[in-house]
N, C-alpha and C. Protein backbone atom coordinates (compact mmCIF):
# COMPACT_ATOMS: atom_id res chain seq x y z
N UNK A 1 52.99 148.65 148.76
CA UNK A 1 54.22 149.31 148.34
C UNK A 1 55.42 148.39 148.53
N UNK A 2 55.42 147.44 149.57
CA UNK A 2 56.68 147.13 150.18
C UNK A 2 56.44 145.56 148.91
N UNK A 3 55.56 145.29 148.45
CA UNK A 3 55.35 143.81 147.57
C UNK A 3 55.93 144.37 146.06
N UNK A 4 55.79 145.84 145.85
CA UNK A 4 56.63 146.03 144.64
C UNK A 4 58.09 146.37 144.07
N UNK A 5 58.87 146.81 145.58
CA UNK A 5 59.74 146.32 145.41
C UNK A 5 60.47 144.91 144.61
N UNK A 6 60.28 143.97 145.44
CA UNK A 6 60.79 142.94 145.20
C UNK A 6 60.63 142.60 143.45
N UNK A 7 58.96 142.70 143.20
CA UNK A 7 58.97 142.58 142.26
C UNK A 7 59.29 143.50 141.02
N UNK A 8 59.68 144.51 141.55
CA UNK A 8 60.74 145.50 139.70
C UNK A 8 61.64 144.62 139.89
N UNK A 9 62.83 144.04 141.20
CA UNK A 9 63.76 143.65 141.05
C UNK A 9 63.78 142.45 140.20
N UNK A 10 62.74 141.71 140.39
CA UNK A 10 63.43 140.69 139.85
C UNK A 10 62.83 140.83 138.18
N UNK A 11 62.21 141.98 137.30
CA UNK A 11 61.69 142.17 136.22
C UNK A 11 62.99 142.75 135.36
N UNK A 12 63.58 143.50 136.58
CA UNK A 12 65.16 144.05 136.07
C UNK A 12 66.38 142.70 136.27
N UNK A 13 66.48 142.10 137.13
CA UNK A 13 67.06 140.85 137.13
C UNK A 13 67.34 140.16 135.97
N UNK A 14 65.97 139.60 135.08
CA UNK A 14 65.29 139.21 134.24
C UNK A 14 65.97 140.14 133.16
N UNK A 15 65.94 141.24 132.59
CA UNK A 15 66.17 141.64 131.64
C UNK A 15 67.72 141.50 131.75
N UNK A 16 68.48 142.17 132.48
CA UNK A 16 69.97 141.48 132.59
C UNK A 16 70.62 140.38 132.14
N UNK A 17 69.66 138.98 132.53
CA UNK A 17 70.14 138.53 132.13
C UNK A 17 69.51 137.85 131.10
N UNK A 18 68.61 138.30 130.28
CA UNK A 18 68.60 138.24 128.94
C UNK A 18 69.32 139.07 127.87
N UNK A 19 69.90 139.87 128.25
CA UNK A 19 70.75 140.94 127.76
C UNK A 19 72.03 140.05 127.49
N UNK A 20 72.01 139.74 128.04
CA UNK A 20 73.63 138.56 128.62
C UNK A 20 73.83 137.73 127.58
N UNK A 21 72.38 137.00 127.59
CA UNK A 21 72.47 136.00 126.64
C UNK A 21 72.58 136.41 125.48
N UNK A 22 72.35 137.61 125.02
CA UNK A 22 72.58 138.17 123.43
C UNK A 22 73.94 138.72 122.93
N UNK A 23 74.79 138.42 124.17
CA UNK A 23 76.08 138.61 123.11
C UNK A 23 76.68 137.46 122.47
N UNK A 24 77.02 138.05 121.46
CA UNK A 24 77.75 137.49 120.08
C UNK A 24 79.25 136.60 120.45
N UNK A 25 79.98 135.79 120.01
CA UNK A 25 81.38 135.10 120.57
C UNK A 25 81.80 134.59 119.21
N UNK A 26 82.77 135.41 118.83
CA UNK A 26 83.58 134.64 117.68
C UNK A 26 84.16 133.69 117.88
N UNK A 27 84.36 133.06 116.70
CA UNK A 27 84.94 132.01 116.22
C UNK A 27 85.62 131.40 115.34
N UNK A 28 85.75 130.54 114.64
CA UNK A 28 86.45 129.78 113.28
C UNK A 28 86.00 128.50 113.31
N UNK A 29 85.96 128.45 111.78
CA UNK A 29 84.81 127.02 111.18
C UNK A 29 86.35 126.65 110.81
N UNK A 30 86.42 125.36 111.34
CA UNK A 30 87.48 124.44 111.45
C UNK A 30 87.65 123.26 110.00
N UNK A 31 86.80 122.93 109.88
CA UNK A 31 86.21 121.67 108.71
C UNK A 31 85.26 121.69 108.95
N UNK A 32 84.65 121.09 107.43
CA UNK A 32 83.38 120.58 107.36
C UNK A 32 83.50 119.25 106.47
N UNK A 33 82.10 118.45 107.00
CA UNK A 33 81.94 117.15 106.20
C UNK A 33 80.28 116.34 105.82
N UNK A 34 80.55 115.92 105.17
CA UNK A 34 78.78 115.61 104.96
C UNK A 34 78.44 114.28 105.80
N UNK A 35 77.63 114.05 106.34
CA UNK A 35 77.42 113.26 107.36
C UNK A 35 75.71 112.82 107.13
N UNK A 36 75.14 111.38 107.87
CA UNK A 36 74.08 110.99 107.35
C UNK A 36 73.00 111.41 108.12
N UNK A 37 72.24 112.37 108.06
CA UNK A 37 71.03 112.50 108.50
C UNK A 37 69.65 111.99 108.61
N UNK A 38 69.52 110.53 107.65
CA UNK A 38 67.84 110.49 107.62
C UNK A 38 67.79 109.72 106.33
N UNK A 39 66.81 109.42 106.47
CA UNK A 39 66.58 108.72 105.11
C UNK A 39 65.46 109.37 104.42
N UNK A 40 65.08 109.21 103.07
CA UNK A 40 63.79 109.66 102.45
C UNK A 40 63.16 108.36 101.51
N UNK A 41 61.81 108.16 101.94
CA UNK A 41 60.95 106.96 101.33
C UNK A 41 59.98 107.67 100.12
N UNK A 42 60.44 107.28 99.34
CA UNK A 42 59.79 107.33 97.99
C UNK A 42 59.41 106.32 97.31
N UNK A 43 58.28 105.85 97.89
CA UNK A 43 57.27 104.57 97.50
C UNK A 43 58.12 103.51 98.37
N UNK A 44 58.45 103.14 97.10
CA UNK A 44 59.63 101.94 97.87
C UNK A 44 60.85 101.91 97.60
N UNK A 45 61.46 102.75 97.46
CA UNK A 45 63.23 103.61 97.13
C UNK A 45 63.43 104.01 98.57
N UNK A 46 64.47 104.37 99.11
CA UNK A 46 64.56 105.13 100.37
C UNK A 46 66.29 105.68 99.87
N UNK A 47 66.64 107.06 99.81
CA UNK A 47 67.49 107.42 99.47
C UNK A 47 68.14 108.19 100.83
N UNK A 48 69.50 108.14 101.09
CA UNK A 48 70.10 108.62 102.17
C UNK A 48 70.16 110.22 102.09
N UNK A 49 69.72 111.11 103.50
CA UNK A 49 69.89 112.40 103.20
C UNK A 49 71.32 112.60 104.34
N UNK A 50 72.00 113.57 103.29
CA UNK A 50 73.42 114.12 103.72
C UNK A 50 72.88 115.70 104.38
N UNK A 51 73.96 115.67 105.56
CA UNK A 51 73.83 116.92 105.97
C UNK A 51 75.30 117.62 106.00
N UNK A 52 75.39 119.03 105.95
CA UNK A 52 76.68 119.50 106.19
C UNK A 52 77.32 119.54 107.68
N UNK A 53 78.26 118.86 108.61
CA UNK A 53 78.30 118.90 109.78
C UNK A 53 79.81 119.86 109.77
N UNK A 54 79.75 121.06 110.70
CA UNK A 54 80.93 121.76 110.73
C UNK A 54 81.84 121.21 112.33
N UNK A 55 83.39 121.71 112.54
CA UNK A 55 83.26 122.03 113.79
C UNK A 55 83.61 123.28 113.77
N UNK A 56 83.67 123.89 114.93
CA UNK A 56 83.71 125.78 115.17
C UNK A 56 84.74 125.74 116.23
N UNK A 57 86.16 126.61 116.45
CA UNK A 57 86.97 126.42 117.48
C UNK A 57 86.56 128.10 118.14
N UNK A 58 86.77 128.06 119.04
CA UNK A 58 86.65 129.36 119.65
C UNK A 58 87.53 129.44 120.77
N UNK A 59 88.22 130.44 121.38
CA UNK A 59 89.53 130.25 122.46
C UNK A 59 89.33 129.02 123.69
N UNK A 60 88.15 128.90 123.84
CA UNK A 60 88.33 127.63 124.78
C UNK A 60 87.41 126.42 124.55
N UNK A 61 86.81 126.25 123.70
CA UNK A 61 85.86 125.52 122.68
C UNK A 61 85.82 124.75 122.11
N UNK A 62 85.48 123.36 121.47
CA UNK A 62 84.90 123.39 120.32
C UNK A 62 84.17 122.64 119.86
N UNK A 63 83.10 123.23 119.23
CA UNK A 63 81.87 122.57 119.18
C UNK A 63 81.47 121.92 117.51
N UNK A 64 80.74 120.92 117.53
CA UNK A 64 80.44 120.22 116.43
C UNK A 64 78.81 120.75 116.00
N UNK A 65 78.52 121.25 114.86
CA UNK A 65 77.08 121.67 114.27
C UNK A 65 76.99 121.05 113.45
N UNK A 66 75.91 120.59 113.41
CA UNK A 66 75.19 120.06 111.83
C UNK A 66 73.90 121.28 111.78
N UNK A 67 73.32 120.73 110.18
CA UNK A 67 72.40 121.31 109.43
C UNK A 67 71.29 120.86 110.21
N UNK A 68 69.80 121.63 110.39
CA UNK A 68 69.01 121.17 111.13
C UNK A 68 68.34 120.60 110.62
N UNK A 69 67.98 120.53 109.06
CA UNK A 69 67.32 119.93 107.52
C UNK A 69 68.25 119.66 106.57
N UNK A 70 68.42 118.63 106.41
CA UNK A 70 69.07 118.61 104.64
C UNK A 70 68.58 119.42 103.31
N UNK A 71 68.57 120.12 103.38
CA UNK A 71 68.26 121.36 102.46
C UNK A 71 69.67 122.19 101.57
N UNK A 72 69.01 122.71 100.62
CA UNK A 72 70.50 123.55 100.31
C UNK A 72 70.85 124.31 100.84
N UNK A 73 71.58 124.56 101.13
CA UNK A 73 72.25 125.82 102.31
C UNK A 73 73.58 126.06 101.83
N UNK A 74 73.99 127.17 101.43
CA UNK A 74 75.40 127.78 101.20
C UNK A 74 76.31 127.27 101.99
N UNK A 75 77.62 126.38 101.50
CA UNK A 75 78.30 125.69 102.28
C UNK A 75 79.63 126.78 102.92
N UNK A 76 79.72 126.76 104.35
CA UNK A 76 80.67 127.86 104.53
C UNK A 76 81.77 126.80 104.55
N UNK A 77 83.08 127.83 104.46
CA UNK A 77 84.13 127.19 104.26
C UNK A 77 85.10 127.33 105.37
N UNK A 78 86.26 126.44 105.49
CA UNK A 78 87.98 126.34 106.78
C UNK A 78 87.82 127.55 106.54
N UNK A 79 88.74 127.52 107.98
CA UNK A 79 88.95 129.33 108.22
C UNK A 79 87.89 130.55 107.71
N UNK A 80 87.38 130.33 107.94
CA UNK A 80 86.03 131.62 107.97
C UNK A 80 85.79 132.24 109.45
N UNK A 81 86.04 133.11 109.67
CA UNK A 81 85.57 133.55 111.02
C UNK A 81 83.88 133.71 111.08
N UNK A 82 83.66 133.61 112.24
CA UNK A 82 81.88 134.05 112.50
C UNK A 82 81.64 134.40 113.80
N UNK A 83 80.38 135.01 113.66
CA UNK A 83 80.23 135.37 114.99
C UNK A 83 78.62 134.84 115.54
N UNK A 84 78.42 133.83 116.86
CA UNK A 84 77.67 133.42 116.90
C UNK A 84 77.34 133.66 118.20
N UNK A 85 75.43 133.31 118.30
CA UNK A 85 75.02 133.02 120.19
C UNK A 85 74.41 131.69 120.24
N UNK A 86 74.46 131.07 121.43
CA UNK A 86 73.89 130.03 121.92
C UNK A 86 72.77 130.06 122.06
N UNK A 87 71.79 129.24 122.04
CA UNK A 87 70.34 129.40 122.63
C UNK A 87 70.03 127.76 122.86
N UNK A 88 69.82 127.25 123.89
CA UNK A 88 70.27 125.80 124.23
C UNK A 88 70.71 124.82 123.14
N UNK A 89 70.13 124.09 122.52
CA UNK A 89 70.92 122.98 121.76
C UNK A 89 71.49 124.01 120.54
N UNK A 90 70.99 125.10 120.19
CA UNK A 90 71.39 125.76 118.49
C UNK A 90 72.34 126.52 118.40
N UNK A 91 72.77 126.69 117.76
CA UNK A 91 74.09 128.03 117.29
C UNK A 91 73.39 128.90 116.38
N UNK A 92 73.44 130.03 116.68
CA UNK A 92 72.98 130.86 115.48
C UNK A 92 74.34 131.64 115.21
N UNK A 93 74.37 131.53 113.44
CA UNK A 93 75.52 132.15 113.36
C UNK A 93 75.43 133.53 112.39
N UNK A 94 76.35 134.44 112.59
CA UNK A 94 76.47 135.24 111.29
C UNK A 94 77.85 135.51 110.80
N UNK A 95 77.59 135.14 109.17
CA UNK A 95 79.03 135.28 108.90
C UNK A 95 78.52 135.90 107.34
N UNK A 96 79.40 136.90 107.24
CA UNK A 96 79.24 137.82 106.01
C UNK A 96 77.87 138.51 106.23
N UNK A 97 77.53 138.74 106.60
CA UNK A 97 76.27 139.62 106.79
C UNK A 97 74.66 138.10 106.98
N UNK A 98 75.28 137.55 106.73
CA UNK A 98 73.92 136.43 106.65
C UNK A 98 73.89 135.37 108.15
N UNK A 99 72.80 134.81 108.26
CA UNK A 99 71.87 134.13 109.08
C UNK A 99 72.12 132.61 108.73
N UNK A 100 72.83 132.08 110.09
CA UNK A 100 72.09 130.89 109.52
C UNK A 100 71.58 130.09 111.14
N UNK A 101 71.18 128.99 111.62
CA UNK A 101 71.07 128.64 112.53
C UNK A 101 71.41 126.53 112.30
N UNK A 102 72.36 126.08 113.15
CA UNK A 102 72.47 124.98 112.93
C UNK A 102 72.68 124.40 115.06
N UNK A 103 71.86 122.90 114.87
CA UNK A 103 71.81 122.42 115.88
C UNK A 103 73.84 121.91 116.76
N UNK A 104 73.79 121.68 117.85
CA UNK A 104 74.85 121.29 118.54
C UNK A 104 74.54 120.15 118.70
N UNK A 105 75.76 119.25 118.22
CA UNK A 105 75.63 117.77 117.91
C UNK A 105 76.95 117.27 119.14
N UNK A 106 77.87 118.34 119.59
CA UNK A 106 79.24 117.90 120.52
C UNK A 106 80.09 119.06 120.47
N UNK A 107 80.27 119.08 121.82
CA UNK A 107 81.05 120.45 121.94
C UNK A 107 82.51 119.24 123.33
N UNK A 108 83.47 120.16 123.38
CA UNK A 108 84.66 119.46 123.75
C UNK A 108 85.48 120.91 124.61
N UNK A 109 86.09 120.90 125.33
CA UNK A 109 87.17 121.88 126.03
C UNK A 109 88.68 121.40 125.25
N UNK A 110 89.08 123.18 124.86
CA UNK A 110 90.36 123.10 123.96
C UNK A 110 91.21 123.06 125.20
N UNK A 111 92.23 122.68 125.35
CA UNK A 111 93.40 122.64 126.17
C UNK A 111 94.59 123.67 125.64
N UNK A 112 94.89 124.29 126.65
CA UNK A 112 96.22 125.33 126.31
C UNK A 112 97.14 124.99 126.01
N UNK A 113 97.96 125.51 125.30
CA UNK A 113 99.82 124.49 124.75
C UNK A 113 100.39 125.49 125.07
């Protein structure tokens, strides 16, 4: 009896703070720019692949994302608000009702004026 204690606590612990991690933190897509990701070899051609790299400001923030594939992906645009969560290196974002997920390439502390 006295060994199950401990252990609900820390099963409830555990859910807390996964709970935690699922809230959402707005933001604003600052600029975006196409940036070089990779190359592609086609026989003996090798053509440069572009990715879309944003930054995102948030009240004390701000972080740099790129695309995780050079793929087509709907380019979001300045000033767009979104609302996103962390999950170690990725951002998942939603903006307008849609999904997207892009890696963290540099994040920086905004300073107050």
């Amino acid at each position: 009896m006295k060994n199950r204690f401990p252990a609900l606590a820390l099963v409830l612990l555990f859910a807390f703070v996964s709970l935690a991690d699922e809230k959402s933190t707005p933001g604003t897509i600052v600029s975006m720019q196409a940036v070089d990701c990779g190359t592609k070899k086609d026989g003996d051609k090798s053509t440069t692949l572009t990715c879309h790299q944003y930054v995102v400001h948030t009240a004390t923030t701000e972080y740099q994302i790129r695309q995780k594939k050079p793929e087509e992906q709907e380019i979001l645009h300045a000033n767009t608000q979104i609302q996103f969560t962390l999950d170690k290196n990725k951002m998942k974002i939603k903006v307008n009702g849609k999904k997207y997920e892009y890696l963290i390439v540099g994040t920086s502390a905004l300073t107050s004026k």
